[in-house]
PDB file of N, CA and C in Angstrom:
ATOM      1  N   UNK A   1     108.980 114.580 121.362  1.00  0.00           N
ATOM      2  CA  UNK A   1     108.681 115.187 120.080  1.00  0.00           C
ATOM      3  C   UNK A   1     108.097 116.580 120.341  1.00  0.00           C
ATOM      4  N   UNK A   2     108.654 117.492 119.667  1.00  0.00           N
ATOM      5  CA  UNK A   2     108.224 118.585 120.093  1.00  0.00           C
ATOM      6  C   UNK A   2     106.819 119.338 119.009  1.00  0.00           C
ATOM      7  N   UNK A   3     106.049 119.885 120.123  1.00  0.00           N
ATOM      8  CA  UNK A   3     104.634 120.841 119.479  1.00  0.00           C
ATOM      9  C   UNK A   3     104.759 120.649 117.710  1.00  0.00           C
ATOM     10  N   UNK A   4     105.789 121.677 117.314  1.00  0.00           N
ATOM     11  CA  UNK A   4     105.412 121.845 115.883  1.00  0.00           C
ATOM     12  C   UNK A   4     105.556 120.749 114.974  1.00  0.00           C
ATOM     13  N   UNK A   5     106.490 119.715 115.108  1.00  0.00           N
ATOM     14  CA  UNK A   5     106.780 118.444 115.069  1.00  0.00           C
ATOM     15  C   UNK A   5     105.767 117.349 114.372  1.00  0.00           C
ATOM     16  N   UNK A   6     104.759 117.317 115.536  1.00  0.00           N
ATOM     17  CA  UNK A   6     103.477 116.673 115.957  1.00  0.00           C
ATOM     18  C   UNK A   6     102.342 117.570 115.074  1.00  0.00           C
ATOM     19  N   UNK A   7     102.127 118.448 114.953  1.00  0.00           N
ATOM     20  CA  UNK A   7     101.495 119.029 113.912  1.00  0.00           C
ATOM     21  C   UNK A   7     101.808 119.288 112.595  1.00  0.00           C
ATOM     22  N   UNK A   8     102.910 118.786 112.313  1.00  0.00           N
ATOM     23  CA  UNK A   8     103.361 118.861 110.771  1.00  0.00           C
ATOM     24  C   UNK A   8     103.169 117.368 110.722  1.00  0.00           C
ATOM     25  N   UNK A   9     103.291 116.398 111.654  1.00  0.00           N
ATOM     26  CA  UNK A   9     103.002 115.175 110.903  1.00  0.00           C
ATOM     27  C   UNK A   9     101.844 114.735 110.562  1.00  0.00           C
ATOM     28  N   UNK A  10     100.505 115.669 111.858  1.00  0.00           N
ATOM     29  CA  UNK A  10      99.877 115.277 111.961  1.00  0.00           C
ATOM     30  C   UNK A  10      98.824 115.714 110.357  1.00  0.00           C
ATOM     31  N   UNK A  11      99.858 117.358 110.120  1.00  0.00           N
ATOM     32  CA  UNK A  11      99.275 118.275 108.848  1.00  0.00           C
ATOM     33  C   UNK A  11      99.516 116.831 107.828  1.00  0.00           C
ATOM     34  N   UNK A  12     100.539 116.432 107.759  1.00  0.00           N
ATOM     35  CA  UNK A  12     100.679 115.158 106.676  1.00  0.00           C
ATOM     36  C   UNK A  12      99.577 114.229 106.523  1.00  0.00           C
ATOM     37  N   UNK A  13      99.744 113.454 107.733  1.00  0.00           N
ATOM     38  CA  UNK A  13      98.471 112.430 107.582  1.00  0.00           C
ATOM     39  C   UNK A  13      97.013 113.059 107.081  1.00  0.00           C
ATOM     40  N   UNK A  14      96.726 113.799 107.484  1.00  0.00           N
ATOM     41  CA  UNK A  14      95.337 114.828 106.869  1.00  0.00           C
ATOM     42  C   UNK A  14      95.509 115.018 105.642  1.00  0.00           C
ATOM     43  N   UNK A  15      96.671 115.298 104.900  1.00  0.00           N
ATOM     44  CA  UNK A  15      96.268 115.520 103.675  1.00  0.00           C
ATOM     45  C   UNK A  15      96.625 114.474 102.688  1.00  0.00           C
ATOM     46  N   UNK A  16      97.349 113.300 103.471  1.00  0.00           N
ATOM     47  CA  UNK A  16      97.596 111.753 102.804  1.00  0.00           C
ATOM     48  C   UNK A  16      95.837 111.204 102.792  1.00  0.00           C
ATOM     49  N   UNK A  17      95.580 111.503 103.844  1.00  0.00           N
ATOM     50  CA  UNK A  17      93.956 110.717 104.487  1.00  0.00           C
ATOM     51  C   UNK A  17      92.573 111.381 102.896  1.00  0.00           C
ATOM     52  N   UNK A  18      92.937 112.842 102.469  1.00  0.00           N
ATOM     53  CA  UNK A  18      92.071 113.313 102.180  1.00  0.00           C
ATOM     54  C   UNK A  18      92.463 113.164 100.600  1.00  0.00           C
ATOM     55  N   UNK A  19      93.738 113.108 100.004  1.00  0.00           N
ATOM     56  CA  UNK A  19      93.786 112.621  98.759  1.00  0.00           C
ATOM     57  C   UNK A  19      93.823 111.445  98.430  1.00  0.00           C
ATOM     58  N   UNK A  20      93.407 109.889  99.558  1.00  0.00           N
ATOM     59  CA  UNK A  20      92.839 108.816  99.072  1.00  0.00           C
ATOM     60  C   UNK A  20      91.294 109.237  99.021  1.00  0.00           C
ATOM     61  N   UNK A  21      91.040 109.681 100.116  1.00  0.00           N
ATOM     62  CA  UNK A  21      89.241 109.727  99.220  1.00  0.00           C
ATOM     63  C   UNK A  21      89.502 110.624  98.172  1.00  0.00           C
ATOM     64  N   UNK A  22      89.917 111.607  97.469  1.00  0.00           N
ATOM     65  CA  UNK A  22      89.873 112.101  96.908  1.00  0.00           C
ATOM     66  C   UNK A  22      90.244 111.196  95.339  1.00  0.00           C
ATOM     67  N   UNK A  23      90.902 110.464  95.384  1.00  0.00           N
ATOM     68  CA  UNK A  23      91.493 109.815  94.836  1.00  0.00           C
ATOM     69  C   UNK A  23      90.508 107.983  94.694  1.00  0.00           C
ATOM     70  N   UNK A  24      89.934 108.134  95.739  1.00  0.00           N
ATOM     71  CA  UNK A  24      89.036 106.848  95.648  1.00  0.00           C
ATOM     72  C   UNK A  24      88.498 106.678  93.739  1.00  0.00           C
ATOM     73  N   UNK A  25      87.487 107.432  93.641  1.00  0.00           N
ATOM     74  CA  UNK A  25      86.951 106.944  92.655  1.00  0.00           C
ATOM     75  C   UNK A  25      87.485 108.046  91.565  1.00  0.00           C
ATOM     76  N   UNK A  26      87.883 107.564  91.082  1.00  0.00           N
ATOM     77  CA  UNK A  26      88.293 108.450  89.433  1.00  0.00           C
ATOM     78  C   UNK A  26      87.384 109.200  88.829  1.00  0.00           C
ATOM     79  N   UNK A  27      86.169 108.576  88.491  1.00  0.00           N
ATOM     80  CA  UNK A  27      85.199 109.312  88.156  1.00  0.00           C
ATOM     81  C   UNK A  27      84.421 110.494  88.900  1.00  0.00           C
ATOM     82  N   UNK A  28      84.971 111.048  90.026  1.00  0.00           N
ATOM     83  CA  UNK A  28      84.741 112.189  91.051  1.00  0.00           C
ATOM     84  C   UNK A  28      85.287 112.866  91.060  1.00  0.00           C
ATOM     85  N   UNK A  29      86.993 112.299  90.490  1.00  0.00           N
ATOM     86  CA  UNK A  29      88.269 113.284  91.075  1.00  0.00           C
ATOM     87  C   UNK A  29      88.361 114.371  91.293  1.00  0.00           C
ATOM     88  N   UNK A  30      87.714 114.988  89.543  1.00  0.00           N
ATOM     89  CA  UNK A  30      87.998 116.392  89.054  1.00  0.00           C
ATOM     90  C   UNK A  30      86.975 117.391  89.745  1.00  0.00           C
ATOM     91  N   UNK A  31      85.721 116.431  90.468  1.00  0.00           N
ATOM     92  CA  UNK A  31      84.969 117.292  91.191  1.00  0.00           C
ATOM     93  C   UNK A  31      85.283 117.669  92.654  1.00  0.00           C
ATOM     94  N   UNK A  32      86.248 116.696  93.004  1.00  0.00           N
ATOM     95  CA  UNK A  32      86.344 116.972  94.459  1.00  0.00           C
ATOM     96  C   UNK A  32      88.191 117.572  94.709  1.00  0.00           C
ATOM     97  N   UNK A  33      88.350 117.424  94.010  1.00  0.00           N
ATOM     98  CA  UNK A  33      90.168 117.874  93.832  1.00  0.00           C
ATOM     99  C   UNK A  33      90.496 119.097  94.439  1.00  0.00           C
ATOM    100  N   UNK A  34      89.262 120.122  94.247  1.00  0.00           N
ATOM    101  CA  UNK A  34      89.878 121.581  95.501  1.00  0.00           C
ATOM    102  C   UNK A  34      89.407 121.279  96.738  1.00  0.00           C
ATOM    103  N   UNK A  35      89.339 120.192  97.039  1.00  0.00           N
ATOM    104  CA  UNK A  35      89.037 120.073  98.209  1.00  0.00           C
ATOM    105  C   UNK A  35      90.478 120.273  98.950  1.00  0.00           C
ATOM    106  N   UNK A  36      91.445 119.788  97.989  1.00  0.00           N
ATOM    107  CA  UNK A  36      93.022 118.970  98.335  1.00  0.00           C
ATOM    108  C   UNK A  36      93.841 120.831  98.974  1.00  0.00           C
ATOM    109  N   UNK A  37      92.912 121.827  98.226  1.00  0.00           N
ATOM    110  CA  UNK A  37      93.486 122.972  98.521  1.00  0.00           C
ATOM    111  C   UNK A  37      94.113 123.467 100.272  1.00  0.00           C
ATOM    112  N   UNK A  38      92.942 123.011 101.081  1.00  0.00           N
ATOM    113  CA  UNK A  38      92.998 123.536 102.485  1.00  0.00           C
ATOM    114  C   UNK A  38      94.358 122.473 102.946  1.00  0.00           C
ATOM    115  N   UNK A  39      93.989 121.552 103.084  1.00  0.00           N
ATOM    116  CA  UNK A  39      94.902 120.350 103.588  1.00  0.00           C
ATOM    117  C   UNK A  39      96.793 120.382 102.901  1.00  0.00           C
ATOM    118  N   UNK A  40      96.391 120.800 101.874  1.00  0.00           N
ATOM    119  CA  UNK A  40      98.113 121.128 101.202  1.00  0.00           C
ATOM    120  C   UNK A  40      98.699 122.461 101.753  1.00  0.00           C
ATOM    121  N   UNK A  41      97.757 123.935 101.758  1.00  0.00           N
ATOM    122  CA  UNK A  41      98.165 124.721 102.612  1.00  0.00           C
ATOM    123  C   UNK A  41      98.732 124.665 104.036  1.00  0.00           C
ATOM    124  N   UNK A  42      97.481 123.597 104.762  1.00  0.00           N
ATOM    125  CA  UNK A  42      97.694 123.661 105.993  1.00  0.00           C
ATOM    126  C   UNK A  42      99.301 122.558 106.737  1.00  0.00           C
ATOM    127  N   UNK A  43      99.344 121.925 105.569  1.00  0.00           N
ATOM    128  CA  UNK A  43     100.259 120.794 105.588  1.00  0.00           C
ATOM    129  C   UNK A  43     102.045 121.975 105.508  1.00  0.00           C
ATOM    130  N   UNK A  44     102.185 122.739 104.475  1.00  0.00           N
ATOM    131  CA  UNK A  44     102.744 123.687 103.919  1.00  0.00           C
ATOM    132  C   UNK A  44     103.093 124.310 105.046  1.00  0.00           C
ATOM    133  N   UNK A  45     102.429 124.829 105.062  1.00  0.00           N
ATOM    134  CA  UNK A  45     102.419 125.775 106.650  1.00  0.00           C
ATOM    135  C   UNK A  45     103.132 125.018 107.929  1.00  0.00           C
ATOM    136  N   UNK A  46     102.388 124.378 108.212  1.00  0.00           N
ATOM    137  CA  UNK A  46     103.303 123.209 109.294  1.00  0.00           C
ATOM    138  C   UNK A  46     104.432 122.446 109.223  1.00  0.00           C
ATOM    139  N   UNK A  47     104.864 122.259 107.909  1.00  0.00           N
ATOM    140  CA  UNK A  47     106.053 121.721 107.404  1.00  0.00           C
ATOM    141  C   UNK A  47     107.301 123.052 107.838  1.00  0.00           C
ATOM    142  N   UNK A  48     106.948 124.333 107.117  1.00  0.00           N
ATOM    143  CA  UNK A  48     107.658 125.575 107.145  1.00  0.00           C
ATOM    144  C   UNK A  48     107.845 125.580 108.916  1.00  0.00           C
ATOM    145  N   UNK A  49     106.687 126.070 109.471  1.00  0.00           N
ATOM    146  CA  UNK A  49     106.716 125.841 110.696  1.00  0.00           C
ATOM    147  C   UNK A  49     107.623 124.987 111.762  1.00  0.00           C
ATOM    148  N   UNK A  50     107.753 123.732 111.329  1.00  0.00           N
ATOM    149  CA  UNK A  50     108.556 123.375 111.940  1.00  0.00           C
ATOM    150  C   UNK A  50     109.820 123.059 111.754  1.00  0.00           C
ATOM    151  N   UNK A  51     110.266 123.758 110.717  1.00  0.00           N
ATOM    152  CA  UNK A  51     111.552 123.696 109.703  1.00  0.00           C
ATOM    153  C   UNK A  51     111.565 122.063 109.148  1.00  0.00           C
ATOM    154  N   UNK A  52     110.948 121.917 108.286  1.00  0.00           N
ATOM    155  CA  UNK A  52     111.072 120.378 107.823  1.00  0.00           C
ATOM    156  C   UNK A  52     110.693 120.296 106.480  1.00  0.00           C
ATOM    157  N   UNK A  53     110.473 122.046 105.945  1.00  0.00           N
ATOM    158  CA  UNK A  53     110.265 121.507 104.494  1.00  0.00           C
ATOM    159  C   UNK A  53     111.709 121.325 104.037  1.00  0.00           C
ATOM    160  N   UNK A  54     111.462 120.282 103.223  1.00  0.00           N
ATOM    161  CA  UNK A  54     112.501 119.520 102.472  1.00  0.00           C
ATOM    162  C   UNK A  54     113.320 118.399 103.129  1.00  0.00           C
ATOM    163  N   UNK A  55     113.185 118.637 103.966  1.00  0.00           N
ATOM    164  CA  UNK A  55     113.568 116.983 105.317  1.00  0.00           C
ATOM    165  C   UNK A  55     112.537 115.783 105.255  1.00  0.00           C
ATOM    166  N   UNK A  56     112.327 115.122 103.933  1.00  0.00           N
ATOM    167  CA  UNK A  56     111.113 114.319 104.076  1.00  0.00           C
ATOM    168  C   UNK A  56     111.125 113.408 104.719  1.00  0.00           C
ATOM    169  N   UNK A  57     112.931 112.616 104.921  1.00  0.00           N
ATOM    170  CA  UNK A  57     113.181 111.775 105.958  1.00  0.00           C
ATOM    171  C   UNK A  57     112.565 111.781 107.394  1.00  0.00           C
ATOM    172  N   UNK A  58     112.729 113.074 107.746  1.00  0.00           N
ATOM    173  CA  UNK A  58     112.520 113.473 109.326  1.00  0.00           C
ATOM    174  C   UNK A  58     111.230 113.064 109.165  1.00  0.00           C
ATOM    175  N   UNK A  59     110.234 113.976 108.540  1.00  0.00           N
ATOM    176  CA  UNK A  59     109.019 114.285 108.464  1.00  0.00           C
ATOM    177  C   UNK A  59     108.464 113.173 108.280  1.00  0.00           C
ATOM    178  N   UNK A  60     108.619 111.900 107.525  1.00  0.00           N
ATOM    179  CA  UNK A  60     108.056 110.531 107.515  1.00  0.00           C
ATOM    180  C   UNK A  60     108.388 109.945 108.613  1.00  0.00           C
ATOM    181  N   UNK A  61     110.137 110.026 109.452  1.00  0.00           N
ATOM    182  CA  UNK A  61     109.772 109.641 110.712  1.00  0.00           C
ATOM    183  C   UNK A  61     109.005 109.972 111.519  1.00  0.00           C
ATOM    184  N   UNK A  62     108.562 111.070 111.825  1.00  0.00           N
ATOM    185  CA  UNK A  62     107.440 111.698 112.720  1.00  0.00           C
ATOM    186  C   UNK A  62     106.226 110.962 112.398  1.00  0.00           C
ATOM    187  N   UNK A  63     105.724 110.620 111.363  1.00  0.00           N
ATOM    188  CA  UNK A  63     104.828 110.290 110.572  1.00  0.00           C
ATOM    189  C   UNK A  63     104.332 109.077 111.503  1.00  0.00           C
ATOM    190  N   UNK A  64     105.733 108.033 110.907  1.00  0.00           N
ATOM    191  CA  UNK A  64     105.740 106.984 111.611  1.00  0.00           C
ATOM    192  C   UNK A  64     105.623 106.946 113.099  1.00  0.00           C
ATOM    193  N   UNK A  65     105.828 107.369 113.793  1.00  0.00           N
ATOM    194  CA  UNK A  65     105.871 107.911 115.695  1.00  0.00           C
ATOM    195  C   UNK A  65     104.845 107.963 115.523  1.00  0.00           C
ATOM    196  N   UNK A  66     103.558 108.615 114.706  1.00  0.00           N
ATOM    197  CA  UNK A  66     102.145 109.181 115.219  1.00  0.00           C
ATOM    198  C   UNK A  66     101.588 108.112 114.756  1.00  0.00           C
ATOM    199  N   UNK A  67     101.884 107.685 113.542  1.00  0.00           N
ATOM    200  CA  UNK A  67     100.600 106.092 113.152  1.00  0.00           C
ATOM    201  C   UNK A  67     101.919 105.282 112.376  1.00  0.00           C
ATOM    202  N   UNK A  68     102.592 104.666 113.549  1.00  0.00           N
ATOM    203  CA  UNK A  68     102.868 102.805 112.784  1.00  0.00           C
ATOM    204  C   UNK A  68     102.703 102.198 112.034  1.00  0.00           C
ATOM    205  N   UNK A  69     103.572 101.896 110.707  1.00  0.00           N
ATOM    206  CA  UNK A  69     102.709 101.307 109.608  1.00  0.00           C
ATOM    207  C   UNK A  69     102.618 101.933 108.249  1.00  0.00           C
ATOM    208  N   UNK A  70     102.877 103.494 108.587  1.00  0.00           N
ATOM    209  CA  UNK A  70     102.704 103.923 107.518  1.00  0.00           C
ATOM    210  C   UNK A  70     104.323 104.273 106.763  1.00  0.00           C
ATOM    211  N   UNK A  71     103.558 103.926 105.661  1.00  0.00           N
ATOM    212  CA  UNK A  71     105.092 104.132 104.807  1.00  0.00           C
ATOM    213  C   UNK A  71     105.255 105.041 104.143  1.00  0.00           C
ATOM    214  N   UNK A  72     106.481 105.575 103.948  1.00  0.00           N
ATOM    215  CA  UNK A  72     107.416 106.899 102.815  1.00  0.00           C
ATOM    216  C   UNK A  72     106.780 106.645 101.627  1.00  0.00           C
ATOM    217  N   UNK A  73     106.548 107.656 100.864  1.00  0.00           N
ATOM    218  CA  UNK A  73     106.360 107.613  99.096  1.00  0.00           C
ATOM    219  C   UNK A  73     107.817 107.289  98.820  1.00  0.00           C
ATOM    220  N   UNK A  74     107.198 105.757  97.354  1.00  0.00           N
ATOM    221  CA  UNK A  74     108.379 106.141  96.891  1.00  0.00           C
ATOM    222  C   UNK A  74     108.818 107.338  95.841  1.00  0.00           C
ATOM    223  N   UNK A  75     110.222 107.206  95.675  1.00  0.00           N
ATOM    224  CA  UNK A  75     110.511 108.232  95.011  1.00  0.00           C
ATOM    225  C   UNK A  75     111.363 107.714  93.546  1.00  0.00           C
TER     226      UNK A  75
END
């Protein structure tokens, strides 16, 4: 798996990881919601980076390679 690869999946999981807490309690949401700002950029960026925006297939396989288990949104 190559460098940029591994950091776009890894940009994924970070910002899957940070909009369940974000997402935990409802009654917080609207206070903690720009948090979601850095992690969607940085995700963005690494996606572009490794040519995979719009390849969500690929990009969930990678996903899967780095943590087992985890599953595709559906669509």
């Amino acid at each position: 798996m190559r460098d940029d690869n591994v950091t776009a999946a890894q940009a994924y999981v970070r910002l899957l990881e940070t909009t369940r807490a974000v997402l935990a309690d409802p009654d917080d949401t609207p206070l903690y919601l720009p948090l979601l700002a850095s992690p969607i950029e940085e995700a963005d960026e690494a996606l572009r980076s490794a040519g995979l925006s719009g390849n969500e297939d690929r990009l969930f396989a990678l996903v899967r390679a780095i943590r087992p288990g985890t599953e595709a949104p559906d669509r």
